[in-house]
C-alpha atoms as a PDB file:
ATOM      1  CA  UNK A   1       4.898  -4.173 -25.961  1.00  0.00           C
ATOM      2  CA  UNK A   2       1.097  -4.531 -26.060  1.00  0.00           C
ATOM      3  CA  UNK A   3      -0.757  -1.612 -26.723  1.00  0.00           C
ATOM      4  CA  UNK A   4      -4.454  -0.791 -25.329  1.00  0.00           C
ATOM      5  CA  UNK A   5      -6.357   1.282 -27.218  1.00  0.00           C
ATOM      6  CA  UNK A   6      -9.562   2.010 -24.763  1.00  0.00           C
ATOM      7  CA  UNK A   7     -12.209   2.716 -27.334  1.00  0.00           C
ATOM      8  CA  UNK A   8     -11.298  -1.055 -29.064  1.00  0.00           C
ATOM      9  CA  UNK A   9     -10.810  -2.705 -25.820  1.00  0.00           C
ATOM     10  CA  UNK A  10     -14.046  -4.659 -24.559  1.00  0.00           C
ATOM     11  CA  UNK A  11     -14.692  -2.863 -20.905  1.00  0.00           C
ATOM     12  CA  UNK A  12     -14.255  -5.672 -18.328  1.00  0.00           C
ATOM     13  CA  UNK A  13     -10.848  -6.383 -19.984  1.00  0.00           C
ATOM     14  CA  UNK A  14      -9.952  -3.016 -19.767  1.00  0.00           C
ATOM     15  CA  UNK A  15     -11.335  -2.614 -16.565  1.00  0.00           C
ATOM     16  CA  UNK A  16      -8.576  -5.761 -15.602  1.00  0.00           C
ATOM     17  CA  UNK A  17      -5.906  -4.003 -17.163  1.00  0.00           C
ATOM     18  CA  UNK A  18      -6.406  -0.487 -15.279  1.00  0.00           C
ATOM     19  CA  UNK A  19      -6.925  -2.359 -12.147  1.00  0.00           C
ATOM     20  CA  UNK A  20      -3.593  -4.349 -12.715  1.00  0.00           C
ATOM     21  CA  UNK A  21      -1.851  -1.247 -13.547  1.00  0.00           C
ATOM     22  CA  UNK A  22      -2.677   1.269 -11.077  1.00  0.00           C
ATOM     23  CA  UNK A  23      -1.903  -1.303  -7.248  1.00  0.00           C
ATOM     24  CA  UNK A  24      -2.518  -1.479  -4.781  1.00  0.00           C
ATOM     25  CA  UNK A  25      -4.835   0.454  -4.060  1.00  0.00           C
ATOM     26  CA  UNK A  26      -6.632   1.414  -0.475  1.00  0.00           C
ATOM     27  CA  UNK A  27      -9.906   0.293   0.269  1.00  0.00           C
ATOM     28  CA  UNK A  28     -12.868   3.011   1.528  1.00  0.00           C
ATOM     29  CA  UNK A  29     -15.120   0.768   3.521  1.00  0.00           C
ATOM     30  CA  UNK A  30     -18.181   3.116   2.912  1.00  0.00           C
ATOM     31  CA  UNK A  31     -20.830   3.608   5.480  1.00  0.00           C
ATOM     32  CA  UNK A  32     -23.876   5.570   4.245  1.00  0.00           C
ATOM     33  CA  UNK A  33     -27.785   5.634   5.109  1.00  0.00           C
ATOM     34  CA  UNK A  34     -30.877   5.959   3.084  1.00  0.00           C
ATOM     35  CA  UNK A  35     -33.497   8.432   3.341  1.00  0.00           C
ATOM     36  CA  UNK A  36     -35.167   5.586   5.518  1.00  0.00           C
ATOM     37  CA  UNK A  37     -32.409   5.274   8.148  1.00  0.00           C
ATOM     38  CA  UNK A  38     -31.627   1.689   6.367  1.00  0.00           C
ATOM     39  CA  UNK A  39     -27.483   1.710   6.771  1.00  0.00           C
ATOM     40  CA  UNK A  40     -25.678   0.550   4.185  1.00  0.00           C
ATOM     41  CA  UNK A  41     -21.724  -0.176   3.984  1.00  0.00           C
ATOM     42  CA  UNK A  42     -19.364  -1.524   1.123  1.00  0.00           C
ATOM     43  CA  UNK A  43     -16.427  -1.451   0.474  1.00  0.00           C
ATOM     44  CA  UNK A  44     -14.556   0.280  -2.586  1.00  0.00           C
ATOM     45  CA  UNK A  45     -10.612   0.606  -4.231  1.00  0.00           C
ATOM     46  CA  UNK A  46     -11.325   3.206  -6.468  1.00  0.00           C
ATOM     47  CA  UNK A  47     -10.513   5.572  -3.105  1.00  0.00           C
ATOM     48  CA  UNK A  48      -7.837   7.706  -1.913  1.00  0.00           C
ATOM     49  CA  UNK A  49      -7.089  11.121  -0.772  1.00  0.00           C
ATOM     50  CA  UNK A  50      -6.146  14.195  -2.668  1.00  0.00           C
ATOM     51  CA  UNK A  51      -6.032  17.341   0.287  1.00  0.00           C
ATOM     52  CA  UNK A  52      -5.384  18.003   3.297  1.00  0.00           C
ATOM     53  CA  UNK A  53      -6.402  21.740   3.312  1.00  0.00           C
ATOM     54  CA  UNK A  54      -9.612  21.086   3.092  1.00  0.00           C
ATOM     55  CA  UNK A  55      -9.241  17.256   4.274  1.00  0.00           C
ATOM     56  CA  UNK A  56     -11.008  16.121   0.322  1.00  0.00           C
ATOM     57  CA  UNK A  57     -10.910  11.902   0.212  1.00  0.00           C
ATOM     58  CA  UNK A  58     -12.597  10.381  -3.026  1.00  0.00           C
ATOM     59  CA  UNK A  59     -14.047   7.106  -3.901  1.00  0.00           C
ATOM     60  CA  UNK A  60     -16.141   6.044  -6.789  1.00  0.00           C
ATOM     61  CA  UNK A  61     -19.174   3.492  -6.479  1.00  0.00           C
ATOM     62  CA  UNK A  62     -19.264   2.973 -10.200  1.00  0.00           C
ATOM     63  CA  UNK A  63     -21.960   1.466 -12.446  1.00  0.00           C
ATOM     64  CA  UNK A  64     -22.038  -2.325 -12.463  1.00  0.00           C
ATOM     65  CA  UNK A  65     -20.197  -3.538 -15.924  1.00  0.00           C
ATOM     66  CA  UNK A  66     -22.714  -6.563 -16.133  1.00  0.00           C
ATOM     67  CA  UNK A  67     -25.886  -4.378 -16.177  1.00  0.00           C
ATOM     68  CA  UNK A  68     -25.401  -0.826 -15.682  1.00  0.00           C
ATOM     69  CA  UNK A  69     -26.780  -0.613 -12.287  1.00  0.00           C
ATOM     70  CA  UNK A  70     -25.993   1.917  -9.824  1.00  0.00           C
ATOM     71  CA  UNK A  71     -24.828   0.438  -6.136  1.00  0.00           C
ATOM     72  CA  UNK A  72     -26.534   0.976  -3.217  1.00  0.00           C
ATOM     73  CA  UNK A  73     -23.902   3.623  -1.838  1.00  0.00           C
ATOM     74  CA  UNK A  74     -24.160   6.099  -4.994  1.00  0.00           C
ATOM     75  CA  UNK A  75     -27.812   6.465  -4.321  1.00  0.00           C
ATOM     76  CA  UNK A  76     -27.860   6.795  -0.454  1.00  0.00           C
ATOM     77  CA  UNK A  77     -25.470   9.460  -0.916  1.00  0.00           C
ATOM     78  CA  UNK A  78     -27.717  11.452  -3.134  1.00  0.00           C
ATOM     79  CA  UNK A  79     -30.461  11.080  -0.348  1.00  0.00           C
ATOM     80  CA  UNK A  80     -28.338  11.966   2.550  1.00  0.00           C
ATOM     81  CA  UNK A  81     -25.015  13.720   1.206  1.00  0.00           C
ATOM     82  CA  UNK A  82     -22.673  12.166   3.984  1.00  0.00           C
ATOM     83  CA  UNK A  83     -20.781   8.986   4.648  1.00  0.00           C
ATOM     84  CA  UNK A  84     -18.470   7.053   6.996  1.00  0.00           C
ATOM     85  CA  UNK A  85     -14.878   6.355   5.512  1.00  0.00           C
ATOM     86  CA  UNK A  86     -13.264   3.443   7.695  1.00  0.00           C
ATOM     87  CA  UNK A  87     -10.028   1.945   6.984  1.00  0.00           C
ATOM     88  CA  UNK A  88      -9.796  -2.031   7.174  1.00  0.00           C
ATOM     89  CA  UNK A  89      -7.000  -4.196   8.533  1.00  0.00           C
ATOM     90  CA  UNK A  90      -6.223  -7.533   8.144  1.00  0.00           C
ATOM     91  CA  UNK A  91      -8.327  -8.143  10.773  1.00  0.00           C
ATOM     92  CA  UNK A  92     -11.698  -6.660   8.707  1.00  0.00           C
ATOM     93  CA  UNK A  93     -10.794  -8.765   5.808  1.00  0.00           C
ATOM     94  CA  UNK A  94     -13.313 -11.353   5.399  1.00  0.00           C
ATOM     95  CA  UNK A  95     -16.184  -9.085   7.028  1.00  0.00           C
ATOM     96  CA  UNK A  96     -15.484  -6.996   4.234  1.00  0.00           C
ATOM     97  CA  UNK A  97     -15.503  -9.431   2.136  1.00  0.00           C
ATOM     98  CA  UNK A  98     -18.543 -10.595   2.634  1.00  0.00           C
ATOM     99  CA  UNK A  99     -19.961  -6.604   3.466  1.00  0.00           C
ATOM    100  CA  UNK A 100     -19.094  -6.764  -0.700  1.00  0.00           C
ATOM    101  CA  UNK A 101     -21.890  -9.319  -1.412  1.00  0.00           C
ATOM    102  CA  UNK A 102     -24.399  -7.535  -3.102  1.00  0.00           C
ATOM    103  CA  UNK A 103     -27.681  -7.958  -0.585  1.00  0.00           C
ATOM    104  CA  UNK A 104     -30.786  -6.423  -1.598  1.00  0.00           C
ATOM    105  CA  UNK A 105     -32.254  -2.925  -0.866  1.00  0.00           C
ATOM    106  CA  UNK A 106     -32.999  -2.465   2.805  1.00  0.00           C
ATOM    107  CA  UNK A 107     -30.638  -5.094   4.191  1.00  0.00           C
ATOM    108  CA  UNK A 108     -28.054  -3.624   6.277  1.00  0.00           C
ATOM    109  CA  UNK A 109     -24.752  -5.218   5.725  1.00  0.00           C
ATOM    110  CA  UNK A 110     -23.635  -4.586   9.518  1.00  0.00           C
ATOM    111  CA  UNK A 111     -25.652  -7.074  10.632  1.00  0.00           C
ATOM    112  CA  UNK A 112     -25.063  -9.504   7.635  1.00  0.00           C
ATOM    113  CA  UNK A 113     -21.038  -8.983   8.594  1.00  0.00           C
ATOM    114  CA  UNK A 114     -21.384  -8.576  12.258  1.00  0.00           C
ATOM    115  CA  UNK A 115     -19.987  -5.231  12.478  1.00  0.00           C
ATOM    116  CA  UNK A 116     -20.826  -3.102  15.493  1.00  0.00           C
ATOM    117  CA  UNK A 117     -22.445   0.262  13.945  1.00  0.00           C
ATOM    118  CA  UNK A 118     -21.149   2.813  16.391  1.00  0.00           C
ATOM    119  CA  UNK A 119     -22.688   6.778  16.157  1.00  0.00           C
ATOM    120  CA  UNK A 120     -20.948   9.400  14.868  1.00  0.00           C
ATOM    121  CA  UNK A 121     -20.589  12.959  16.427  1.00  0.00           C
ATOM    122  CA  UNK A 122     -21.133  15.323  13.128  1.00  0.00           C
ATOM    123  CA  UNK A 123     -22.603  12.930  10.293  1.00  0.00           C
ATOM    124  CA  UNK A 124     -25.699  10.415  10.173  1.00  0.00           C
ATOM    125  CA  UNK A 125     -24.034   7.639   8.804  1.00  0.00           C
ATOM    126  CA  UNK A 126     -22.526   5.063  11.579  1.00  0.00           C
ATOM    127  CA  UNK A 127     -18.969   4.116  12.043  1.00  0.00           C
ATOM    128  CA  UNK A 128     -17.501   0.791  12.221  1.00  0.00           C
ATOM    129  CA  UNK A 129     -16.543   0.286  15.490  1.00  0.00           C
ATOM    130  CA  UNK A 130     -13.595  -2.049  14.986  1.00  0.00           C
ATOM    131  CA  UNK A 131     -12.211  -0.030  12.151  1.00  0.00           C
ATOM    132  CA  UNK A 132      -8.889   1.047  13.346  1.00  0.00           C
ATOM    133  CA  UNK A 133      -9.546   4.758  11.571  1.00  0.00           C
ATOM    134  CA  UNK A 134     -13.081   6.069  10.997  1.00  0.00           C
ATOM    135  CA  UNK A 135     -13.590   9.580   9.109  1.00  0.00           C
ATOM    136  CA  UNK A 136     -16.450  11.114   9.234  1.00  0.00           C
ATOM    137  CA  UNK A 137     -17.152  12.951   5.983  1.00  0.00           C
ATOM    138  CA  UNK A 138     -19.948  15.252   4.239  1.00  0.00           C
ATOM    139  CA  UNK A 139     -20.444  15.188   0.834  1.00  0.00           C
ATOM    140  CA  UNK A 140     -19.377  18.187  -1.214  1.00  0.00           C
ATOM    141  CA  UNK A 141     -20.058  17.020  -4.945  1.00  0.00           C
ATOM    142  CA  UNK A 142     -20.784  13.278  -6.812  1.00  0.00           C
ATOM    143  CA  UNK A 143     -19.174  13.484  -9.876  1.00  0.00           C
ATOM    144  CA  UNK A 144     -21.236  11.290 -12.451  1.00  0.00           C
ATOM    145  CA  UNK A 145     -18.587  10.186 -15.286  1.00  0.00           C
ATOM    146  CA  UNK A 146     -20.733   8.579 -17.258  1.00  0.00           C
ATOM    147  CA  UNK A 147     -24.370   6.321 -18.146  1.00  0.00           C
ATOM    148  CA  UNK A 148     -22.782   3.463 -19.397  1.00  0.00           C
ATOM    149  CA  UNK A 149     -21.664   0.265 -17.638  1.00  0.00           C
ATOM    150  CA  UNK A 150     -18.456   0.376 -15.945  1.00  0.00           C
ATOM    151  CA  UNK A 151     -18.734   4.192 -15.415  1.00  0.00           C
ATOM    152  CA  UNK A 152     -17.502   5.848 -12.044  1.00  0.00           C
ATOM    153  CA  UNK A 153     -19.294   7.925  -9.964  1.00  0.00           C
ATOM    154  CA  UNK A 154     -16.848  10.227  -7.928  1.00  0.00           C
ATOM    155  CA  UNK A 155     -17.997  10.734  -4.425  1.00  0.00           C
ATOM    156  CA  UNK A 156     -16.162  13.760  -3.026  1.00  0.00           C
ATOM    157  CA  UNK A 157     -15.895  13.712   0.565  1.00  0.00           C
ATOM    158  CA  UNK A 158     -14.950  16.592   2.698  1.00  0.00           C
ATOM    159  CA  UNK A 159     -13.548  14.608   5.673  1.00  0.00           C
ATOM    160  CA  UNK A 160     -15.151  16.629   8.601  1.00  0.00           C
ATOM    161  CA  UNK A 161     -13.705  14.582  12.246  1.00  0.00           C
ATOM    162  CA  UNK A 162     -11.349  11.731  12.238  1.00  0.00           C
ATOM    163  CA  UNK A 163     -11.443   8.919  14.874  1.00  0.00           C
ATOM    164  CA  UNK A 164      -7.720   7.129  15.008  1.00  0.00           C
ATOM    165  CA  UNK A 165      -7.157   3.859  17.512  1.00  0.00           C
ATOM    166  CA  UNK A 166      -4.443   4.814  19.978  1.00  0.00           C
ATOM    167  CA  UNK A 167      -3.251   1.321  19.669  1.00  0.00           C
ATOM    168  CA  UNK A 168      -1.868   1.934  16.234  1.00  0.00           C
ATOM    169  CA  UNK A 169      -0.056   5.061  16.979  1.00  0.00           C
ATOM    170  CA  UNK A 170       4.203   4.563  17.466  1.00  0.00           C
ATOM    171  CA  UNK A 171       5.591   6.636  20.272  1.00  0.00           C
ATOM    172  CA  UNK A 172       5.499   9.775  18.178  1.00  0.00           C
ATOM    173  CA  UNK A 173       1.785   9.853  18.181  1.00  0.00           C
ATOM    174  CA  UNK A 174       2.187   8.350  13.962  1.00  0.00           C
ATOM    175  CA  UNK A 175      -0.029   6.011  12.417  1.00  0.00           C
ATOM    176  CA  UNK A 176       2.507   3.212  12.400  1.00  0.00           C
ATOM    177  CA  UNK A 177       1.897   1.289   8.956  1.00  0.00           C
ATOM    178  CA  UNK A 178       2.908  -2.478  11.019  1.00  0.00           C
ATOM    179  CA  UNK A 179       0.721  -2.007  13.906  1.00  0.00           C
ATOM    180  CA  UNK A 180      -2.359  -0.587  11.502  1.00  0.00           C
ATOM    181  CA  UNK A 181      -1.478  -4.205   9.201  1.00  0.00           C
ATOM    182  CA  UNK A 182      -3.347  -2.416   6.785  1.00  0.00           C
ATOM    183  CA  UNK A 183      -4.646  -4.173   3.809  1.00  0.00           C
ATOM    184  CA  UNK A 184      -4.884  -3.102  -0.076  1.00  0.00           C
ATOM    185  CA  UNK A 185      -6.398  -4.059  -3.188  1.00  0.00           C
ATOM    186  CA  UNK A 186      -4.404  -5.318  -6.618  1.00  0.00           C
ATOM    187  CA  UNK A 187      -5.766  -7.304  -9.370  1.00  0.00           C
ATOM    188  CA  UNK A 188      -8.119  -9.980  -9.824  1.00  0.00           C
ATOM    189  CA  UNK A 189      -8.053 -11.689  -6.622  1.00  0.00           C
ATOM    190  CA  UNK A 190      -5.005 -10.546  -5.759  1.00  0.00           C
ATOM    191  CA  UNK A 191      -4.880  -8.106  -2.311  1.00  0.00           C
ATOM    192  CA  UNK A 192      -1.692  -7.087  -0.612  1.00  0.00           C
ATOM    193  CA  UNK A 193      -1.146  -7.116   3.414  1.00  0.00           C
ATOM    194  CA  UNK A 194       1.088  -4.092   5.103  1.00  0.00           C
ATOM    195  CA  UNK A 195       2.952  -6.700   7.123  1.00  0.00           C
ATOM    196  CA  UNK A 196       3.427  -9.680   4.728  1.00  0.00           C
ATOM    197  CA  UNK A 197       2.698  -8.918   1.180  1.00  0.00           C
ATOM    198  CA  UNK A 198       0.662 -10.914  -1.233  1.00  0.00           C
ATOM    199  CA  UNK A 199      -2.148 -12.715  -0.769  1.00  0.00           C
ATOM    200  CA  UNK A 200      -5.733 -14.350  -2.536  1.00  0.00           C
ATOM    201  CA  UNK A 201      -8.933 -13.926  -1.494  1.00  0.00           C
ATOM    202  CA  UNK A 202     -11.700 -14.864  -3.808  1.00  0.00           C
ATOM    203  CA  UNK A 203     -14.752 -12.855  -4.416  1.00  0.00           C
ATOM    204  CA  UNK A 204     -18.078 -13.940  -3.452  1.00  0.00           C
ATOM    205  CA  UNK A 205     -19.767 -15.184  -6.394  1.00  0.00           C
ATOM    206  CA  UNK A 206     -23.111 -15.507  -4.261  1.00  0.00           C
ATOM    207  CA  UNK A 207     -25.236 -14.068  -1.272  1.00  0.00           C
ATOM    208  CA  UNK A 208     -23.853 -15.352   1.703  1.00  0.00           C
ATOM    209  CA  UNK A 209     -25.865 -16.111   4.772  1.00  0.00           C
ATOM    210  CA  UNK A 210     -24.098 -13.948   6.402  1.00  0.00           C
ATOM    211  CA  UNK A 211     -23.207 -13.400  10.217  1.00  0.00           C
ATOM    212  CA  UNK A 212     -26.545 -12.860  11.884  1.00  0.00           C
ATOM    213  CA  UNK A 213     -27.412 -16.301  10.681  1.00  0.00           C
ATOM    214  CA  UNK A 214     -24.943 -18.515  12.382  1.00  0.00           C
ATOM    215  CA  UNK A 215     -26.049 -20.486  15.412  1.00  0.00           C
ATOM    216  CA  UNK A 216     -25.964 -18.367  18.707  1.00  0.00           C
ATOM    217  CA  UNK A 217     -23.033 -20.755  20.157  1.00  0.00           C
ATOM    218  CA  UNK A 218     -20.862 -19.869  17.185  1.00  0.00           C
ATOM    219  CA  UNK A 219     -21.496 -16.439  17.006  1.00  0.00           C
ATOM    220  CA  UNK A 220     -21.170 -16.030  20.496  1.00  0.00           C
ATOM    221  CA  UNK A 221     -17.701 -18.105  20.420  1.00  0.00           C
ATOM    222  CA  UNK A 222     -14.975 -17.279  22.851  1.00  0.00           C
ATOM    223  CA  UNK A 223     -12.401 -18.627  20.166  1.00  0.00           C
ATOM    224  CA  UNK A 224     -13.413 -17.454  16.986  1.00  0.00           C
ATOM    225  CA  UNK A 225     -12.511 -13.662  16.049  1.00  0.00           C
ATOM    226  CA  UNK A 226     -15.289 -11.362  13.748  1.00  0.00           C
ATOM    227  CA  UNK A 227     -13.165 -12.278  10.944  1.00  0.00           C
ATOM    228  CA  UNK A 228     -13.665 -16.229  11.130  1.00  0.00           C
ATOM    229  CA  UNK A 229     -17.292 -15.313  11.526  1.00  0.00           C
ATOM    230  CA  UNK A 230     -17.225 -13.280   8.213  1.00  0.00           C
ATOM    231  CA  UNK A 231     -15.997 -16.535   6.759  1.00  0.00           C
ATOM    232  CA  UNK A 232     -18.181 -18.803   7.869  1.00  0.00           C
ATOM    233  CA  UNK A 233     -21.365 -16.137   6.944  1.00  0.00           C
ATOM    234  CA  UNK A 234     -19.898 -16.484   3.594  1.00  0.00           C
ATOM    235  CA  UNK A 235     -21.656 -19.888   2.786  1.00  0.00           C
ATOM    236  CA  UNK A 236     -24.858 -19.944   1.265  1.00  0.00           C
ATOM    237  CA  UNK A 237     -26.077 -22.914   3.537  1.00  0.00           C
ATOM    238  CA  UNK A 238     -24.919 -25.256   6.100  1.00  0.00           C
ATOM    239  CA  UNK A 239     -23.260 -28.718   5.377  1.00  0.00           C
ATOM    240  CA  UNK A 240     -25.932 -31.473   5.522  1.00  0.00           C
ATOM    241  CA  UNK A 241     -26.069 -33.629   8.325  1.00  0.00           C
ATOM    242  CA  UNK A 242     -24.699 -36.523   6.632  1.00  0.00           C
ATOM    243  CA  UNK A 243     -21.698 -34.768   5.881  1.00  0.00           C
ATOM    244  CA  UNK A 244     -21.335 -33.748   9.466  1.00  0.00           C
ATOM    245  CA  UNK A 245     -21.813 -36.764  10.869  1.00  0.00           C
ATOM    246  CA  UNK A 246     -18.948 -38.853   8.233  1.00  0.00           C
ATOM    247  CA  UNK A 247     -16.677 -35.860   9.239  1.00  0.00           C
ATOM    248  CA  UNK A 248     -17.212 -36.136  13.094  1.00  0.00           C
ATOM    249  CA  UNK A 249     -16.439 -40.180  12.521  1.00  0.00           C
ATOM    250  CA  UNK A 250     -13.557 -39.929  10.803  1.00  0.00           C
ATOM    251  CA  UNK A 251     -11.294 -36.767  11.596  1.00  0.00           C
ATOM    252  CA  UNK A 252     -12.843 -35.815  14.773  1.00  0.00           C
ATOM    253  CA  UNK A 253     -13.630 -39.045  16.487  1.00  0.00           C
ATOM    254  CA  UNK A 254     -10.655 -38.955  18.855  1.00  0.00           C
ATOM    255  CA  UNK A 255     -11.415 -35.759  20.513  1.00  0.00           C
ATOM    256  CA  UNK A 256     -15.237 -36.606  21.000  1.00  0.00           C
ATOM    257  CA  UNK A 257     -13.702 -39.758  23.075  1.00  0.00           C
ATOM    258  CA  UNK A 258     -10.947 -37.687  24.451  1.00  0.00           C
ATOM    259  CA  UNK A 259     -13.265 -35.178  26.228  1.00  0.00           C
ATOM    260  CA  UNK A 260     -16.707 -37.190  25.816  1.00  0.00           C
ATOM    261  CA  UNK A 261     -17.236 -36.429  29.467  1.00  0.00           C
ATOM    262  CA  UNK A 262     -16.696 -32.469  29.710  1.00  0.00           C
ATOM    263  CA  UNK A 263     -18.669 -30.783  27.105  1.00  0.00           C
ATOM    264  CA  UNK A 264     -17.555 -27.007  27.845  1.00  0.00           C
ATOM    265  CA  UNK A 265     -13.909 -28.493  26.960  1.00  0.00           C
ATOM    266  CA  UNK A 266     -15.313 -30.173  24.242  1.00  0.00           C
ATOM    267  CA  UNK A 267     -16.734 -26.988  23.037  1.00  0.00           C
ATOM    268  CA  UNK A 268     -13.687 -25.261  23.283  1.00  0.00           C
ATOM    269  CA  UNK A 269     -10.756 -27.933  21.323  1.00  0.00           C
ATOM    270  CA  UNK A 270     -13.877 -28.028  18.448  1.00  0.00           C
ATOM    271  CA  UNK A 271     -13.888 -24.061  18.784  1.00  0.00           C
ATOM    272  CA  UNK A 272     -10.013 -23.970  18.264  1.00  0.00           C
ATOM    273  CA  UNK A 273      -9.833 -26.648  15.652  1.00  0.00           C
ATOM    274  CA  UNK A 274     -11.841 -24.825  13.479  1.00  0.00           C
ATOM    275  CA  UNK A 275      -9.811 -21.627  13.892  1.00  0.00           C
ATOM    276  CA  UNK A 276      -7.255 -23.469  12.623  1.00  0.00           C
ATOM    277  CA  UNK A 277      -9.541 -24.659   9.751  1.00  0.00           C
ATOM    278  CA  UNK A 278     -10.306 -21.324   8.821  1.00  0.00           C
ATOM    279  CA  UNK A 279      -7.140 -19.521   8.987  1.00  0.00           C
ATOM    280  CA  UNK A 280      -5.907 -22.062   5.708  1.00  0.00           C
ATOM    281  CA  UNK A 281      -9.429 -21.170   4.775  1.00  0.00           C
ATOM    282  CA  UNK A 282     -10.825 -24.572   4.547  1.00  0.00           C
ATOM    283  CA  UNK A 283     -14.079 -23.158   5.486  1.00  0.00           C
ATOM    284  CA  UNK A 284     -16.269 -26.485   4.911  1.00  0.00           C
ATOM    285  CA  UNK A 285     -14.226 -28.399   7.476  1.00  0.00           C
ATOM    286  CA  UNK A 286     -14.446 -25.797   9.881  1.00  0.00           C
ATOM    287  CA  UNK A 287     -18.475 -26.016   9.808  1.00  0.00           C
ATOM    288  CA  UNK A 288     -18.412 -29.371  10.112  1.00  0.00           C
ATOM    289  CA  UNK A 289     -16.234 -29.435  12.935  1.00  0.00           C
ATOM    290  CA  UNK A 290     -18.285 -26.476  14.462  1.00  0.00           C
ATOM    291  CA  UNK A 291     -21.356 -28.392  14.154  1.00  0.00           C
ATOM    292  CA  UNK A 292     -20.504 -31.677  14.549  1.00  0.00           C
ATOM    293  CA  UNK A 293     -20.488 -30.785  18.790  1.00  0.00           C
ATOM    294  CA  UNK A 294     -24.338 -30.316  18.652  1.00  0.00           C
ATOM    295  CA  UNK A 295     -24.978 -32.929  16.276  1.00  0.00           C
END
């Protein structure tokens, strides 16, 4: 058996190891404000809850391994001692996702994943509106564990009014764990799905463009749902038009001559095609099929 001794183990390895061990875990997708009304949300899987007499959730922003900096959430707290706890389904995935990319001070990451921000009745902070479960929480104590890299920073939350969808409860008036289709963190890439169990998603590795910065037609689409829109904000830029053009000639040159003379259908198969792009997550085609109708 391999044994870890903490104090000889190198911290991002160790940090692999606890996160390995101790799965899955639920995400807090963390809405908070700074003391300039900039909103801020992320999300986090160091979270759970540990009352319910007083309703006490915890989550812990902690100090970036690679350079000791503090997130973004950990300070606005300190400012303004209350947050937004919302719970994300499979269908929040990849605007969380991208809601993780680490934009600078001042940006607000519901426009960058093209969340709705939607007011709460007791705190500042904003909810997510298509959170299934928002809790609205006030800040009793942050917990600083330590000033070295890799370090949590409990955030104890005293959850003060809880919004719950009616469309996940069963017939009892339960949370029913199918229709929620929650999802949960393991290791590395690894993240688990209430409904169907394992799956990958990769981590981005740069600063998307995020939603706001798709074209108005796409963003605006009929067909696509908010998370094929976190996807395709995920890109840094756009294909070139070269690349758009050899893909339009070659895999989509049968439905341009198919419906060459009714654009709004046109619009629509290209719309649906890359849906179907994106939910294998070949996000590259799916721009280039997306684009290719205004090319």
């Amino acid at each position: 058996m391999l044994t870890i001794d903490p104090k000889e183990t190198p911290v991002p390895k160790l940090h692999q190891y606890l996160l390995g061990s101790v799965a899955p875990r639920p995400i807090a997708f963390a809405s908070t404000l700074n003391e300039t009304g900039v909103s801020n949300l992320a999300p986090f899987s160091f979270f759970n809850v540990f009352s319910a007499n007083p309703p006490i959730a915890i989550f812990s922003p902690a100090r970036r391994g690679r350079d000791n900096t503090t997130k973004h959430t950990f300070e606005n707290v300190k400012q303004i001692a209350e947050c937004v706890i919302n719970v994300v389904n499979y269908d929040l995935l990849h605007q969380m996702n991208l809601a993780s990319t680490e934009y600078p001070d001042g940006v607000s990451e519901f426009v960058k994943a093209g969340l709705t921000p939607l007011a709460s009745e007791k705190v500042k902070p904003f909810r997510v509106a298509e959170s299934p479960i928002q809790m609205e929480c006030v800040v009793k104590q942050v917990i600083e564990l330590g000033a070295d890299g890799g370090a949590g920073n409990l955030i104890v939350c005293e959850v003060v009014l809880m919004h719950i969808n009616e469309n996940i409860l069963d017939d009892e008036g339960r949370i029913s764990p199918m229709k929620l289709d929650q999802v949960a963190r393991m290791g590395g890439h690894y993240y688990t799905r209430a409904n169907k169990g394992l799956f990958e998603l990769p981590q981005p590795v740069k600063i998307g463009m995020g939603v706001d910065m798709l074209p108005a037609d796409i963003r605006n689409s009929k067909i696509l749902t908010g998370n094929n829109l976190g996807q395709l904000g995920m890109i840094e830029s756009l294909p070139d038009e070269t690349m758009v053009n050899e893909y339009k000639l070659t895999e989509l040159a049968d439905l341009f001559i198919q419906h060459e003379k009714n654009k709004t259908v046109l619009e629509q198969k290209l719309h649906e095609q890359a849906k179907a792009l994106l939910d294998t997550g070949n996000v590259q085609d799916a721009w280039k099929t997306l684009l290719a109708f205004n090319d």
